[in-house]
Protein backbone atom coordinates (compact mmCIF):
# COMPACT_ATOMS: atom_id res chain seq x y z
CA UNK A 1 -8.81 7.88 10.74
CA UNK A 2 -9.15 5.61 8.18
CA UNK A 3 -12.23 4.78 5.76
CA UNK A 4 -12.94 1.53 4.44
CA UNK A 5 -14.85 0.84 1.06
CA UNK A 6 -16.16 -2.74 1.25
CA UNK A 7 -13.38 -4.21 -1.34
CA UNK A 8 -10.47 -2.75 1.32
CA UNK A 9 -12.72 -4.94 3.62
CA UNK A 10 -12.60 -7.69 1.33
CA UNK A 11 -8.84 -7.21 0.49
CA UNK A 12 -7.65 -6.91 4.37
CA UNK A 13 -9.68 -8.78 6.35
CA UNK A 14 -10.48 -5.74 8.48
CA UNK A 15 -13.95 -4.39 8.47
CA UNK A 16 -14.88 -0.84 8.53
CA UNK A 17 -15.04 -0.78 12.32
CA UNK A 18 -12.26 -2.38 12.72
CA UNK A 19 -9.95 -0.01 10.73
CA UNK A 20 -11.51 3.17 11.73
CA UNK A 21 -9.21 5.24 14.28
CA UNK A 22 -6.49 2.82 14.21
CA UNK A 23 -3.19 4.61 12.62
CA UNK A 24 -3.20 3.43 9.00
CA UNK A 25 0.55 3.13 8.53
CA UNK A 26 1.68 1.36 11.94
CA UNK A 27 -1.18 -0.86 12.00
CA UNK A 28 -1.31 -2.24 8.43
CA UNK A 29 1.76 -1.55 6.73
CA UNK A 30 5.02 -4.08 7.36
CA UNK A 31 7.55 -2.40 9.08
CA UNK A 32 10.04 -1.88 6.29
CA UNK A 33 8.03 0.54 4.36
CA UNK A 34 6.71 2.62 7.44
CA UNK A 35 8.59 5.03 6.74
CA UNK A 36 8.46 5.67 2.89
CA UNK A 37 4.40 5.45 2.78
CA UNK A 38 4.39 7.83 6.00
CA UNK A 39 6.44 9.95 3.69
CA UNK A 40 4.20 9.31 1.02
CA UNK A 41 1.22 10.72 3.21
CA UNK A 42 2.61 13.75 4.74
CA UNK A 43 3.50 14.71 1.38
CA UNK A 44 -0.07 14.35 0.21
CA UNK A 45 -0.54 16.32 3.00
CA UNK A 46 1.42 19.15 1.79
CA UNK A 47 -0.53 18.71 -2.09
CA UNK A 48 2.34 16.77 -3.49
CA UNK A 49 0.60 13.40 -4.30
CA UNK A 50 2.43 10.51 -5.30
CA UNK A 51 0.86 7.86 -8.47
CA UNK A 52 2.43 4.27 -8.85
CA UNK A 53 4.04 3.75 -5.17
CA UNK A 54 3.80 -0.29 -4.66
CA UNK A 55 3.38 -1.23 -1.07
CA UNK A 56 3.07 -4.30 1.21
CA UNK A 57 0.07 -4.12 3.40
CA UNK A 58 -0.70 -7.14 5.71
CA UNK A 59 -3.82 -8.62 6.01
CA UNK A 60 -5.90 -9.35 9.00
CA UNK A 61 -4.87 -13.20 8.51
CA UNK A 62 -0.92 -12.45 8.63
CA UNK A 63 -0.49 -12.50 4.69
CA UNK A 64 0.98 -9.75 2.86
CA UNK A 65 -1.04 -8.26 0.11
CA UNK A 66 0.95 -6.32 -2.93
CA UNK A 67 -0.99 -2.91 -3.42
CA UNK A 68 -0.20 -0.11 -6.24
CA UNK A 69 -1.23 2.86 -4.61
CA UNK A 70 -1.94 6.43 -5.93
CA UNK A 71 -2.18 8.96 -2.76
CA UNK A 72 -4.07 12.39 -3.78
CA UNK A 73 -4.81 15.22 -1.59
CA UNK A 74 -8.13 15.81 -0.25
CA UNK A 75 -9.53 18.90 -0.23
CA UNK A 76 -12.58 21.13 0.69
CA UNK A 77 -14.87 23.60 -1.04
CA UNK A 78 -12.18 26.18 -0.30
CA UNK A 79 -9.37 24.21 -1.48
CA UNK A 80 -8.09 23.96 1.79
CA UNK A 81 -6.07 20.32 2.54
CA UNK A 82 -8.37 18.12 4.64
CA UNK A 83 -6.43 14.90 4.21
CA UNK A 84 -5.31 12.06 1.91
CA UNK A 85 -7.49 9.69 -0.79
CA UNK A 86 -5.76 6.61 -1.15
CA UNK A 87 -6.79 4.63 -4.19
CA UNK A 88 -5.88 1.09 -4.16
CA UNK A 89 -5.42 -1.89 -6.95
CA UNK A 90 -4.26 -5.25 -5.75
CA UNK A 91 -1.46 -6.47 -7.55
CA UNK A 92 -0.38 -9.32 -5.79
CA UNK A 93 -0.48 -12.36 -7.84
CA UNK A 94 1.40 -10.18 -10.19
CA UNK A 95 4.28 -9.20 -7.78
CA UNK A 96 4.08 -12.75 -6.59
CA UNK A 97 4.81 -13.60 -10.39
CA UNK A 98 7.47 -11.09 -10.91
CA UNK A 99 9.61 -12.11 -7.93
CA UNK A 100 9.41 -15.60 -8.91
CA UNK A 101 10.56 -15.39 -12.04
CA UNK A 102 13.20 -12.90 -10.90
CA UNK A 103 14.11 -15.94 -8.69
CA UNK A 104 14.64 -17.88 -11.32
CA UNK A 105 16.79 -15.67 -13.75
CA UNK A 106 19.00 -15.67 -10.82
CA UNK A 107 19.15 -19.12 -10.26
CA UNK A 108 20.06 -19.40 -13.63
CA UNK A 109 22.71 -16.35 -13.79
CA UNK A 110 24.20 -18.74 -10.66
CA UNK A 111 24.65 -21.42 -13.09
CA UNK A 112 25.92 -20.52 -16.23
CA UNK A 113 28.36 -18.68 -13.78
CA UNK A 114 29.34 -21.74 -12.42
């Protein structure tokens, strides 16, 4: 299940209710990186968290939203594994950035080539 602070609200569209019970990775994550941030959580599962890991999470609205993500095991007063923490900065207009001016080294690579 899935637990919403009010600026993952904010971020996603979704409110609280909305993401509660729904499966966090086929729900919200585009299908290309299904599979590496379900990795990502079973291995938080197992106490091997992962800091850094970029991902593409789309948005209530359709739009994809850029988030660095640090995924940290959860655990009780006995130590015992009880789930995942996922904390969340948006990085979007960043990545957005970054790509387009990736974009445009290339463009330019194309034409001194030429």
């Amino acid at each position: 299940r899935n637990e919403w602070n009010d600026k993952t609200a904010e971020i996603t569209g979704f409110t609280k209710e909305e993401a509660f019970n729904k499966p966090l990775v086929t729900t919200f994550i585009v299908a290309s990186l299904r599979q590496s941030v379900q990795e990502v959580l079973d291995n938080a599962l197992k106490g091997k968290e992962t800091s850094n890991y970029e991902l593409e999470f789309r948005t209530k609205t359709n739009e994809v939203r850029y988030l660095l993500v640090n995924a940290t095991t959860r655990r009780d007063a006995n130590s015992g594994i009880v789930g995942v923490v996922g904390v969340a900065q948006d990085v979007t207009e960043a990545a957005k950035h970054d790509r387009a001016v990736a974009a445009m080294a290339n463009e330019l690579r194309q034409l001194v080539d030429t």
